[in-house]
Protein backbone atom coordinates (compact mmCIF):
# COMPACT_ATOMS: atom_id res chain seq x y z
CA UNK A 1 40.70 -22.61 50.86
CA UNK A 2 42.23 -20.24 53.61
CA UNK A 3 45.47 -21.24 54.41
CA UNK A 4 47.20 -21.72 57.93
CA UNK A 5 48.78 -18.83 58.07
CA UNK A 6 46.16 -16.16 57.16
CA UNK A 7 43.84 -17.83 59.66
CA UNK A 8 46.42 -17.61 62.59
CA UNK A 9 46.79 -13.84 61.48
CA UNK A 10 43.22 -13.23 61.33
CA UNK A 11 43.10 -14.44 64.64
CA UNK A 12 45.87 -12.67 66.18
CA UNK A 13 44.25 -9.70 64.92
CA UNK A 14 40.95 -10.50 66.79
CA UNK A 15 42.58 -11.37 69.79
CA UNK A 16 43.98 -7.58 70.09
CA UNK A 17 40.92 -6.42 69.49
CA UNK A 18 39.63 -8.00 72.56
CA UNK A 19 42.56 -7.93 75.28
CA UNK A 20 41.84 -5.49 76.97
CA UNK A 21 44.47 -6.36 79.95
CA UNK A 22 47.74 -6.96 77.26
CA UNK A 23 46.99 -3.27 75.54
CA UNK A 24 43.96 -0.73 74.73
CA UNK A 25 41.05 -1.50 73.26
CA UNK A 26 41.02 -1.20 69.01
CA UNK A 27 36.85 -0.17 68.21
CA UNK A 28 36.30 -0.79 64.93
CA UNK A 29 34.51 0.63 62.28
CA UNK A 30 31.62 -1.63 60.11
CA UNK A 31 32.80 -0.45 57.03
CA UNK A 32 36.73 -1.64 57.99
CA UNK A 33 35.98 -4.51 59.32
CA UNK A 34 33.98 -5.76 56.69
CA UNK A 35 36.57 -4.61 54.38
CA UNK A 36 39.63 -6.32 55.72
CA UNK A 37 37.43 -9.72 55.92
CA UNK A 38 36.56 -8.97 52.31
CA UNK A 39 40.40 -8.42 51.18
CA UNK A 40 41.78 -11.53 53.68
CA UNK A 41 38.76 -13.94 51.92
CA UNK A 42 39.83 -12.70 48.26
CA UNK A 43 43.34 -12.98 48.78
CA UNK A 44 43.06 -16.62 49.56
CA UNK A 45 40.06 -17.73 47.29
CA UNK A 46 40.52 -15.12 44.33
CA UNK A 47 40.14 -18.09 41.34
CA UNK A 48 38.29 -21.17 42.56
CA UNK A 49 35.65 -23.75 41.28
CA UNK A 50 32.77 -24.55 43.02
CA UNK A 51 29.83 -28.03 42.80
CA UNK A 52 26.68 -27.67 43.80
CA UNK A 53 22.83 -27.46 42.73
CA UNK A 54 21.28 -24.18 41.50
CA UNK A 55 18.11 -22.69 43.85
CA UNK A 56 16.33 -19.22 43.90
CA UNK A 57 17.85 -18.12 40.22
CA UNK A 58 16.91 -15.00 39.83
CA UNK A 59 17.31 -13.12 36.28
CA UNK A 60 17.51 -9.02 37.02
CA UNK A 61 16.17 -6.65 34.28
CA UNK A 62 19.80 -5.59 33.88
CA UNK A 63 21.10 -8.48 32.75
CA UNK A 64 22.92 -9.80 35.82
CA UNK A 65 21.77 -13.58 37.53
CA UNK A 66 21.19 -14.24 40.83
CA UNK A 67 21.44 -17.48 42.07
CA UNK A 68 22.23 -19.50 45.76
CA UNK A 69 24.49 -22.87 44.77
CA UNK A 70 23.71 -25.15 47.64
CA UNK A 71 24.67 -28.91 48.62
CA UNK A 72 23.50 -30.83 51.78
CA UNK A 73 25.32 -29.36 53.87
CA UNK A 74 25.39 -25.32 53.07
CA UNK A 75 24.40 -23.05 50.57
CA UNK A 76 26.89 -19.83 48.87
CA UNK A 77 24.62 -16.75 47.11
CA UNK A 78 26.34 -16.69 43.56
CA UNK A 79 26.26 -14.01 41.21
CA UNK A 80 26.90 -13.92 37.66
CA UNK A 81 27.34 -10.24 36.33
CA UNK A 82 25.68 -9.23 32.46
CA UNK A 83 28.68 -9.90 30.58
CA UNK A 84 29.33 -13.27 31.89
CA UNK A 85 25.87 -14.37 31.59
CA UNK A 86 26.03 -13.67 27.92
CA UNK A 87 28.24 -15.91 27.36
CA UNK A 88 27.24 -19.08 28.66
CA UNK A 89 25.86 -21.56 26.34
CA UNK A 90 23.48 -22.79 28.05
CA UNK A 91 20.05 -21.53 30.28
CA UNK A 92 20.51 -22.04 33.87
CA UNK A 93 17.76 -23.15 35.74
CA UNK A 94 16.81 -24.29 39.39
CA UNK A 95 17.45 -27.84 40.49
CA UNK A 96 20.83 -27.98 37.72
CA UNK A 97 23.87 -29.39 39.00
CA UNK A 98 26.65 -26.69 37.70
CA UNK A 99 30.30 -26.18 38.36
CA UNK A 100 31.23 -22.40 39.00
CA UNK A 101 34.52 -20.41 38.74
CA UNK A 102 34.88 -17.20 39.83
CA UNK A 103 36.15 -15.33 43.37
CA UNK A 104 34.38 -15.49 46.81
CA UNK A 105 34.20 -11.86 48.04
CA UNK A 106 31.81 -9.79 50.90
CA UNK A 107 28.92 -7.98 49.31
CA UNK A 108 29.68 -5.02 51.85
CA UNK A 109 26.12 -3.28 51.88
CA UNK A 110 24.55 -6.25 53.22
CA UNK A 111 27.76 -7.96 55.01
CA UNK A 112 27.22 -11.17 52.83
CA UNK A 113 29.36 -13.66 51.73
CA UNK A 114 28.91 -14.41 47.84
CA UNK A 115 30.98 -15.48 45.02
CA UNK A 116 30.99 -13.75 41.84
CA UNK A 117 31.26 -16.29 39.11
CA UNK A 118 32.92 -15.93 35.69
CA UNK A 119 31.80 -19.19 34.14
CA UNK A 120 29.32 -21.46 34.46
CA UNK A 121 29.21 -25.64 32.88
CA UNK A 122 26.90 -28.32 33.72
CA UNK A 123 28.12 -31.05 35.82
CA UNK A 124 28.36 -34.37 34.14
CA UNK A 125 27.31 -32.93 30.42
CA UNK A 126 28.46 -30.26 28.44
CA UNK A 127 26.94 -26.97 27.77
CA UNK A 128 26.64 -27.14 24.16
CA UNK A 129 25.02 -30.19 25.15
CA UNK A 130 22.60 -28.88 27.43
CA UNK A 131 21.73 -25.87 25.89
CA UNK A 132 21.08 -27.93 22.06
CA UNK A 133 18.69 -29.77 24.39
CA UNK A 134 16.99 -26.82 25.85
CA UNK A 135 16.93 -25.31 22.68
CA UNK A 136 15.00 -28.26 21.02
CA UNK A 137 12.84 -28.37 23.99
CA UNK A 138 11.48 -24.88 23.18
CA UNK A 139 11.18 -24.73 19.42
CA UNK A 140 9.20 -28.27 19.78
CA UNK A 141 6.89 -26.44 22.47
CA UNK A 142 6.31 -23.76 19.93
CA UNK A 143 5.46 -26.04 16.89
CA UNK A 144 8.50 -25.66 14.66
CA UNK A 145 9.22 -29.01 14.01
CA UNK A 146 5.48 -30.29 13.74
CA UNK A 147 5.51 -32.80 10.56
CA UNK A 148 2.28 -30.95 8.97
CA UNK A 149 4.47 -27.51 8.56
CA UNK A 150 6.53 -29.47 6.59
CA UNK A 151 6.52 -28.01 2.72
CA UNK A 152 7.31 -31.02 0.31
CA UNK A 153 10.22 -30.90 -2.33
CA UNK A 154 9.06 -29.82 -6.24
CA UNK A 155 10.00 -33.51 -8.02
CA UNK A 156 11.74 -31.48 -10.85
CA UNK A 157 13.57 -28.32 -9.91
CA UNK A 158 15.33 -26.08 -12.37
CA UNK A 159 17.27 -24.49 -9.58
CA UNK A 160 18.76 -25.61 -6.31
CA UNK A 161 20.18 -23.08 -4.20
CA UNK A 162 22.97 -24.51 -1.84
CA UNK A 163 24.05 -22.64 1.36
CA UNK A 164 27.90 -23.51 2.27
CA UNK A 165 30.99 -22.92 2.23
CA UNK A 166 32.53 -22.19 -1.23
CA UNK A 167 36.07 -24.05 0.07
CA UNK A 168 35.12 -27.08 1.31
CA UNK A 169 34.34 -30.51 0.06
CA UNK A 170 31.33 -30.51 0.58
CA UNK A 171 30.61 -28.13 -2.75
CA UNK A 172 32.85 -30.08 -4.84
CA UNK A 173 30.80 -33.33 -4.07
CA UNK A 174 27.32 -32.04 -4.00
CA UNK A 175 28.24 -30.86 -7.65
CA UNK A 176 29.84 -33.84 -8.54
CA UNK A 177 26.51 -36.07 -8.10
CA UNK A 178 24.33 -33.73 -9.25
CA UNK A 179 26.11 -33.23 -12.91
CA UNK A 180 26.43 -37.50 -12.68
CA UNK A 181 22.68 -38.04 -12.00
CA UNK A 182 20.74 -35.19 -13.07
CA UNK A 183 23.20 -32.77 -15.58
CA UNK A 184 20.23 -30.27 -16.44
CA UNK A 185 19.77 -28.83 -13.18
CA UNK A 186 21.08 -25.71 -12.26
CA UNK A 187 22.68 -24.92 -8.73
CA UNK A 188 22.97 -21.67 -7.10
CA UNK A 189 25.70 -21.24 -4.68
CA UNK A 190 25.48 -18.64 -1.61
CA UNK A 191 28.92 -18.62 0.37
CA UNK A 192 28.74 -18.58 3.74
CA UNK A 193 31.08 -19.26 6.66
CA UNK A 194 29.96 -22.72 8.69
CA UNK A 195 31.78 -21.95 11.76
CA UNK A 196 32.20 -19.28 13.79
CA UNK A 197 29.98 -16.53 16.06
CA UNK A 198 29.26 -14.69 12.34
CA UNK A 199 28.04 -18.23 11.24
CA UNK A 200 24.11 -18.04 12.26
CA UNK A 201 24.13 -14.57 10.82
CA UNK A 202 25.18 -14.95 7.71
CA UNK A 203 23.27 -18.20 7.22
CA UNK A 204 19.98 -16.13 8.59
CA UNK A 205 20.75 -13.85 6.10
CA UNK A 206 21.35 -16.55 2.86
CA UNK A 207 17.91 -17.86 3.62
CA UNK A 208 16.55 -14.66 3.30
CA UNK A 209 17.99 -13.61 -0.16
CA UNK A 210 17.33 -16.98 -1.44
CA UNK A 211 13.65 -16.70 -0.89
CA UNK A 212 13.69 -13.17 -2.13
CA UNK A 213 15.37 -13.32 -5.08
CA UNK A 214 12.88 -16.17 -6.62
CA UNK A 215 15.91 -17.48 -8.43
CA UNK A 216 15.64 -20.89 -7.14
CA UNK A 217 13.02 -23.70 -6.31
CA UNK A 218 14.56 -25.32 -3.17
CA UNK A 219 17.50 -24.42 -0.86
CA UNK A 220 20.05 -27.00 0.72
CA UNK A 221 22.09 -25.97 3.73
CA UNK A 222 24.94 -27.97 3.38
CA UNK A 223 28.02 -28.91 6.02
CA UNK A 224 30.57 -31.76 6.61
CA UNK A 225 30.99 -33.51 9.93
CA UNK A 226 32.64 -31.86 12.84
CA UNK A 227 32.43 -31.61 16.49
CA UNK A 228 29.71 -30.04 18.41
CA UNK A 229 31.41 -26.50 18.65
CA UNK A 230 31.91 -27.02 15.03
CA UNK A 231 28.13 -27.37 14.53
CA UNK A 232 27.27 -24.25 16.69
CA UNK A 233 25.77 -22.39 14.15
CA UNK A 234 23.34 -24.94 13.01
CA UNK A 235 22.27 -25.25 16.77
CA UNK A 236 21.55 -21.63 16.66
CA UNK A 237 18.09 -20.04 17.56
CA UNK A 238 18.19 -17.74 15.16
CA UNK A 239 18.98 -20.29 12.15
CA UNK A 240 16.17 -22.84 13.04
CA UNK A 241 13.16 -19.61 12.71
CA UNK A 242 15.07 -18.50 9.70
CA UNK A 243 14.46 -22.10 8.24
CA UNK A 244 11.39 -22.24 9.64
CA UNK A 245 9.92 -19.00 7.87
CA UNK A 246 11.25 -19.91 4.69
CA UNK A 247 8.78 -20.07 1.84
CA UNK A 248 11.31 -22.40 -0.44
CA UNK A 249 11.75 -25.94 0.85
CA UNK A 250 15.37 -26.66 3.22
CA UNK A 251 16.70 -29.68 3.16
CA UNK A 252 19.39 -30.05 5.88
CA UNK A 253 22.51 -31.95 5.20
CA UNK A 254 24.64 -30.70 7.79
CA UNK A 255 27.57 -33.72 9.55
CA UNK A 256 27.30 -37.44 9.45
CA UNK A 257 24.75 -39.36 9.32
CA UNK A 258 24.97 -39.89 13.46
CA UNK A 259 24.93 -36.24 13.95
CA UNK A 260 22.00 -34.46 14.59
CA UNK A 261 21.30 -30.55 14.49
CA UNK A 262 18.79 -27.98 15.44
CA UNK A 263 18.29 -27.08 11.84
CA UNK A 264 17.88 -31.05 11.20
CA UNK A 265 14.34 -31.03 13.24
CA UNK A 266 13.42 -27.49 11.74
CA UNK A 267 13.89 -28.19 7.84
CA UNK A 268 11.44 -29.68 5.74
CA UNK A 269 13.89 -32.54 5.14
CA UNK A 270 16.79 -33.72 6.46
CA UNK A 271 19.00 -35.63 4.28
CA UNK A 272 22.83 -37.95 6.26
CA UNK A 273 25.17 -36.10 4.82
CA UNK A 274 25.69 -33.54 1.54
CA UNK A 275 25.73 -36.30 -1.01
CA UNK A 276 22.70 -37.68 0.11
CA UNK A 277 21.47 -34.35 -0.27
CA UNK A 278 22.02 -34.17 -3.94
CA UNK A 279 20.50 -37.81 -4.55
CA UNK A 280 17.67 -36.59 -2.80
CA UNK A 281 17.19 -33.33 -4.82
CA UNK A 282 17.53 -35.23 -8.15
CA UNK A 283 15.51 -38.63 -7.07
CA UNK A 284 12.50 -38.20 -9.77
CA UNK A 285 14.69 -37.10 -12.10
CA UNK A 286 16.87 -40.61 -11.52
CA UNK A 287 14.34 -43.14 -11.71
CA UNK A 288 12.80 -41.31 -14.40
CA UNK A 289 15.96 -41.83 -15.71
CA UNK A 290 16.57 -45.27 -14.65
CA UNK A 291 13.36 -45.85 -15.82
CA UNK A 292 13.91 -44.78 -19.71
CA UNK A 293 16.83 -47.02 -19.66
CA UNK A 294 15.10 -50.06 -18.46
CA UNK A 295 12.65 -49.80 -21.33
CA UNK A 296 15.24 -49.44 -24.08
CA UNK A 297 16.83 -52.34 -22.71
CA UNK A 298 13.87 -54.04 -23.05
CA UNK A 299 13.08 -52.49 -26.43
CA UNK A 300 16.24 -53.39 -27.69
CA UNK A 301 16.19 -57.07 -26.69
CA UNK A 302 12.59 -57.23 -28.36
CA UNK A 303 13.62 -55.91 -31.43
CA UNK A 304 16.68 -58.26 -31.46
CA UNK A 305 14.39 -61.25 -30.92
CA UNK A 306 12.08 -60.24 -34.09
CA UNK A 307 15.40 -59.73 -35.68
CA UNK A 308 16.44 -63.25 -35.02
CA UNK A 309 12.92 -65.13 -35.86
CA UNK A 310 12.71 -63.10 -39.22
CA UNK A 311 16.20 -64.39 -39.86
CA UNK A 312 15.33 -68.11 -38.76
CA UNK A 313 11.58 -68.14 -40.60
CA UNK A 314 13.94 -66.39 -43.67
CA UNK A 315 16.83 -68.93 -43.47
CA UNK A 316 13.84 -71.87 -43.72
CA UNK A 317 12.25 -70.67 -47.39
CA UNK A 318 13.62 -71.90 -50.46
CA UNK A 319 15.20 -68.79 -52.43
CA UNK A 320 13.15 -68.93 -55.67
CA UNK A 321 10.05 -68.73 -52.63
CA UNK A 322 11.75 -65.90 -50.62
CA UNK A 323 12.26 -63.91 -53.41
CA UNK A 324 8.85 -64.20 -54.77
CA UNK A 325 7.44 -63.26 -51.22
CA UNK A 326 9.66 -60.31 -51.26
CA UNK A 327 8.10 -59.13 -54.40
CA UNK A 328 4.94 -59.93 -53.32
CA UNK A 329 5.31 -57.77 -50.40
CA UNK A 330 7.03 -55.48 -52.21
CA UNK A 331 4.36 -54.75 -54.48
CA UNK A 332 1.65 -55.36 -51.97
CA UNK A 333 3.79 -52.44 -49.91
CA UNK A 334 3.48 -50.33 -52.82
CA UNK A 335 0.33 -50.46 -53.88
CA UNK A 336 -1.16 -49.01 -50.41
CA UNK A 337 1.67 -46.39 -50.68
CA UNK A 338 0.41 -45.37 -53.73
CA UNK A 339 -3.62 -45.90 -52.30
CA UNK A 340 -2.44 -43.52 -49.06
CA UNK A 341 -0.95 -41.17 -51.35
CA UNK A 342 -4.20 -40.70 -53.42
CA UNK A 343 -5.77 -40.63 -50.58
CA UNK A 344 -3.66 -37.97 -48.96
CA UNK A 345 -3.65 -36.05 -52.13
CA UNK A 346 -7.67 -35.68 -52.43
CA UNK A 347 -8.15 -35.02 -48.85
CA UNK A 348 -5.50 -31.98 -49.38
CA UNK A 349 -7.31 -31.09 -52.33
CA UNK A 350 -10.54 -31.12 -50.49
CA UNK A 351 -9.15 -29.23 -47.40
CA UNK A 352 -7.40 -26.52 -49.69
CA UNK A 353 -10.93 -26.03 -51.31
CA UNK A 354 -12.56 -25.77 -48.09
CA UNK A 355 -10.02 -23.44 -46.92
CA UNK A 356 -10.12 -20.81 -50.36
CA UNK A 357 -13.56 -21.15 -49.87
CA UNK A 358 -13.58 -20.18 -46.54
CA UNK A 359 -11.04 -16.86 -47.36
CA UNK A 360 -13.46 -15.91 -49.60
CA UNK A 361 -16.52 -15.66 -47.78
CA UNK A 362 -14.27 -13.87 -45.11
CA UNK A 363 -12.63 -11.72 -47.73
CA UNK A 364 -16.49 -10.68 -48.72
CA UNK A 365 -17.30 -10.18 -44.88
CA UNK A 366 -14.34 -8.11 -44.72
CA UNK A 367 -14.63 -6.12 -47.80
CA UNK A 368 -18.25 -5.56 -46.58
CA UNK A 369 -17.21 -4.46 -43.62
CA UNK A 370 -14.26 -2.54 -44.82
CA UNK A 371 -14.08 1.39 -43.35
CA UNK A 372 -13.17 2.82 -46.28
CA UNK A 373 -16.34 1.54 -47.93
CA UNK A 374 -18.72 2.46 -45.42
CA UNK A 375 -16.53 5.65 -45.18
CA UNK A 376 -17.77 6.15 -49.13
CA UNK A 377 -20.58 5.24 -48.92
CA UNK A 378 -21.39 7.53 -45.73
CA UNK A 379 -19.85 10.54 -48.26
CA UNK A 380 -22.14 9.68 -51.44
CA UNK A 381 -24.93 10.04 -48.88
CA UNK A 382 -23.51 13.43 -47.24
CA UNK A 383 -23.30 14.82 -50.41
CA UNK A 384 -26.71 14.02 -51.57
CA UNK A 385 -28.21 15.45 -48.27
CA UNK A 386 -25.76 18.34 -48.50
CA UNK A 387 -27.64 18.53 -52.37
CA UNK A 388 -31.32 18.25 -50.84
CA UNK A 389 -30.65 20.67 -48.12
CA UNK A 390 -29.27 23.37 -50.68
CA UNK A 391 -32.66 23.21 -52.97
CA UNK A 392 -34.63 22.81 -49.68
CA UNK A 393 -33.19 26.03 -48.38
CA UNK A 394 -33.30 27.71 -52.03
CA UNK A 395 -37.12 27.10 -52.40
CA UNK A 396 -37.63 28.72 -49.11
CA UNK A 397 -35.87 31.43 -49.85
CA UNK A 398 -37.92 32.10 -53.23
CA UNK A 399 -41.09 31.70 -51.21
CA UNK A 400 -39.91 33.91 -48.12
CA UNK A 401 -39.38 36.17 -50.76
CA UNK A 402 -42.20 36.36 -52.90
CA UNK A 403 -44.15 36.48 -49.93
CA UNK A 404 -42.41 39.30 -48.10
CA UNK A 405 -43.15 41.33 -51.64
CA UNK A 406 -46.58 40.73 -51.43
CA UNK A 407 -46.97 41.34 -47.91
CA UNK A 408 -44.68 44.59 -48.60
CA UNK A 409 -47.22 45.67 -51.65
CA UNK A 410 -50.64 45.05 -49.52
CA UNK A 411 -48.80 47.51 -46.72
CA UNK A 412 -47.62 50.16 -49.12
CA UNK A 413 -51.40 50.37 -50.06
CA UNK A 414 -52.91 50.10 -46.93
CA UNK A 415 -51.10 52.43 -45.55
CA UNK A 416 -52.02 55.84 -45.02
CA UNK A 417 -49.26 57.67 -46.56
CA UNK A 418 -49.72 56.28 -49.52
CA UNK A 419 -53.16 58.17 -49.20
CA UNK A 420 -51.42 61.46 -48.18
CA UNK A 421 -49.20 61.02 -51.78
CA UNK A 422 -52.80 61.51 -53.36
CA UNK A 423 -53.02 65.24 -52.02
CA UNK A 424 -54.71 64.40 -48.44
CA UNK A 425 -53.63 65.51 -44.97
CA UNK A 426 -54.29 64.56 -41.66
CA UNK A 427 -55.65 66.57 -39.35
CA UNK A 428 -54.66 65.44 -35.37
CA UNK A 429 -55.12 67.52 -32.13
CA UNK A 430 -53.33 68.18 -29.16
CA UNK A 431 -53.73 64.73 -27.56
CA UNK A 432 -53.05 62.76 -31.01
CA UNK A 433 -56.19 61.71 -31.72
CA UNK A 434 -57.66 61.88 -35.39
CA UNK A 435 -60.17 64.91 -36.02
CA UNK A 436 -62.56 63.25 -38.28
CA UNK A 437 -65.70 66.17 -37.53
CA UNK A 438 -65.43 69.58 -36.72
CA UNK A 439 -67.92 69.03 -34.07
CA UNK A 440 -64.52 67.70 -32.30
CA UNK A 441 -62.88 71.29 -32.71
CA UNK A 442 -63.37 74.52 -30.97
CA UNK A 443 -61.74 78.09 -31.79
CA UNK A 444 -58.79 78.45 -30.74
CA UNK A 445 -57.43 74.86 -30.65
CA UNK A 446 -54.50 73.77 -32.11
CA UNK A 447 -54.19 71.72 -34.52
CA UNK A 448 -51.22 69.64 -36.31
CA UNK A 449 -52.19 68.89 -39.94
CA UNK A 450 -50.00 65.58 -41.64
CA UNK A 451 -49.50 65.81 -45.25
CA UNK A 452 -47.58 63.85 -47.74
CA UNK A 453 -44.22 66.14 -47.29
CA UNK A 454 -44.77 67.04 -43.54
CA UNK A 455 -46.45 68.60 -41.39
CA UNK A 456 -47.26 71.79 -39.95
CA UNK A 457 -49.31 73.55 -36.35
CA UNK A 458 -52.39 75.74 -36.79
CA UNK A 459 -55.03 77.46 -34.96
CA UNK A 460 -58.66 76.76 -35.22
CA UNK A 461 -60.17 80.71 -35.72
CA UNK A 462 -64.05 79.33 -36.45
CA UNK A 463 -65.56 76.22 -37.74
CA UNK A 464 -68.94 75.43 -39.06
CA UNK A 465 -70.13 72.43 -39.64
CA UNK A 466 -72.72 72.96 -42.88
CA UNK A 467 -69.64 74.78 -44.99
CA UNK A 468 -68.20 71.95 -47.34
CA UNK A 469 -65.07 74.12 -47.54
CA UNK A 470 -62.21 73.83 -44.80
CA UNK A 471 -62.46 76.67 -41.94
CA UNK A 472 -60.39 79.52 -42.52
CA UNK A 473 -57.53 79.55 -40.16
CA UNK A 474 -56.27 83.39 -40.00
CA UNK A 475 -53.45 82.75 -37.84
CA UNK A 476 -50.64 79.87 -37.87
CA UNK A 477 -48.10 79.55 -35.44
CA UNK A 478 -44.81 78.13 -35.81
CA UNK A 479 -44.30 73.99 -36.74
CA UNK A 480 -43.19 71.94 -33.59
CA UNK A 481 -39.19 71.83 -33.51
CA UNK A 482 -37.84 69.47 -35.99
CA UNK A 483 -40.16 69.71 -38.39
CA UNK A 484 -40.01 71.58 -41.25
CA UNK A 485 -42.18 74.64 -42.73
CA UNK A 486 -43.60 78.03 -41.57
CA UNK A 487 -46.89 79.66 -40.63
CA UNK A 488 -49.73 78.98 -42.89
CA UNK A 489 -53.22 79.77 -42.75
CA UNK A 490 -55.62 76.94 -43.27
């Protein structure tokens, strides 16, 4: 509120701005005027609380709200700067009834009156209140606690894994009914701070591991009973999806058995308190258990009562008559031993039989199939193809043979030279061809004669056909190059 005083100078200070007749006129600027109302209004209301109804919120992209808190009778323009707005606990929303703090100051560019809060509560509830309510509001809209995402519990785990603290009680009792009711199962602890803004965090990130590591079958987030700031961290956002994403079953044993949590609704089960917890985890097990134990009892108090008419029908025989029962029996007892023995014995006997038998037919298969024989055998038959293919190739070698000399002899006397070695020549002209009649020579020609030793190049001087003898060749010339002898006269 503005006080007396600061009123009666803010009015003295307008009046000489507008008598004129008393002194001069004071003009002034927007920027100073607006300024000095600014400083006068946060001077007197620089820490007050405000009631009244949110309208027009308005979230900016930069974090800040913007909001008008209104009654009946007025309405103030409130804003609530980034880092403020962070910390509320709660989502403001149009139509709540709130109580603000802050200062009421000018906005100057627009020469508004606002207030600039710097915390926020719900009227008539609290914010941790409001904002677990919110919270569960949204998660149910989204499915999260919907009954058929709920995983069921394995009846016989080998490993729980509990998330708590490792200081509290709550440990210390968990383990306490767990080695009373069910002393085989193993528990996994993952220390974690229950309280505090590092809380949800930490939690988040126990979940995780847990369901990583595949070390354990089910997970129990564990805490004792506190207030609701105490139970912050199980209200968390961020701890519900963690519990909801979890592949391992959560059980949430978080307070008393009044209080109720975010995780609660998001967990696959929700157990009162810690201990309940553990009697949950290692139910089967128990009446399994309890159940052994019943029939034992039961066992035991039928055997007794045998006991006790075998003692009675006993205590009724005359002794001479008990004892000759009990020989009876006795012997009777015997005698099948003795039957079930032979009995026993021959079916051994037959089975042992069955079974050599049976080793021998597979020591045959296997010795038939054995590498090394077929390895032998595959060599005796190697060797006697190597032995085949060496007479084979031996055979044809003789008869290559003989035949090449044959074919060698026919050509040696077919052949012409073998003719010349008999004292004939060969008489050829100057195109190669054979003179076989002088009719095919003419004086003058040349002529290359073949004999046995060589040959040699003559000139034809006459040639008659009637004379038996050669023609008499007066002239020779030279032999071609490379071949040897002179000039002859044929």
């Amino acid at each position: 509120m503005i006080s007396r005083d600061s009123s009666a100078s803010f009015n003295q200070q307008l009046d000489l701005c507008f008598d004129e007749p008393r002194q001069r006129r004071r003009v002034w600027a927007v920027h100073d005027l607006v300024t000095q109302v600014r400083d006068l209004i946060e001077q007197e209301c620089g820490d007050i609380w405000v009631e009244g109804e949110i309208s027009n919120l308005r979230p900016a992209p930069s974090g800040h709200v913007y909001f008008t808190l209104k009654d009946a009778g007025a309405q103030l323009p409130i804003v609530l700067f980034r880092r403020q707005a962070m910390l509320l606990r709660f989502r403001p929303e149009d139509g709540l009834h709130v109580l603000v703090r802050g200062r009421v100051s000018v906005y100057e560019q627009r020469g508004q009156l606002q207030m600039v809060a710097e915390t926020m509560e719900p009227a008539g509830t609290g914010s941790l209140q409001l904002a677990f309510e919110q919270l569960k509001e949204k998660l149910k809209s989204e499915g999260i606690f919907d009954a058929d995402r709920k995983k069921p519990l394995p009846m016989f785990p080998r490993t729980v894994g509990i998330v708590t603290s490792p200081t509290g009680a709550v440990i210390r009792d968990f383990l306490n009914i767990i080695s009373r009711r069910h002393s085989g199962l193993n528990v996994l602890l993952f220390p974690v701070s229950v309280q505090g803004d590092s809380s949800p965090a930490e939690i988040e990130a126990a979940l995780a591991e847990l369901n990583a590591s595949q070390l354990v079958d089910l997970i129990v987030l564990a805490r004792g009973g506190g207030s609701l700031e105490d139970l912050a961290a199980f209200n968390s956002e961020r701890v519900a999806r963690a519990i909801a994403v979890s592949r391992l079953p959560v059980v949430s044993a978080v307070g008393h058995e009044t209080d109720f949590t975010i995780a609660d609704f998001a967990a696959d089960l929700r157990a009162p308190t810690p201990s309940a917890a553990a009697e949950l985890v290692t139910e089967a097990q128990h009446k399994i258990a309890e159940h052994l134990a019943a029939q034992s009892h039961r066992l035991e108090r039928a055997v007794h009562f045998q006991v006790l008419q075998a003692r009675q029908q006993f205590t009724r025989l005359p002794v001479s008559r008990a004892e000759s029962r009990v020989t009876t029996l006795l012997y009777r007892f015997g005698q099948r031993l003795d039957d079930a023995t032979a009995q026993i014995d021959a079916t051994l006997t037959a089975q042992l039989r069955t079974r050599q038998s049976r080793i021998a037919e597979l020591a045959a298969s296997v010795l038939r199939h054995d590498p090394r024989q077929q390895l032998a055998h595959a060599r005796e038959h190697l060797v006697n193809l190597r032995s085949r293919l060496d007479r084979c190739l031996e055979r044809l070698i003789e008869s290559s043979a003989a035949r090449r000399n044959s074919l060698e002899a026919r050509l040696h006397s077919l052949s012409p030279l073998a003719v010349l070695d008999r004292g004939y020549a060969l008489v050829l002209s100057t195109d190669g061809s054979l003179v076989r009649s002088t009719a095919q020579i003419a004086p003058g020609d040349l002529l290359t004669t073949r004999l046995a030793g060589g040959s040699f190049l003559s000139r034809v001087e006459s040639a008659s056909a009637h004379t038996p003898r050669t023609a008499k060749k007066t002239k020779s010339s030279a032999p071609p190059k490379n071949q040897r002898g002179g000039k002859s006269k044929s």
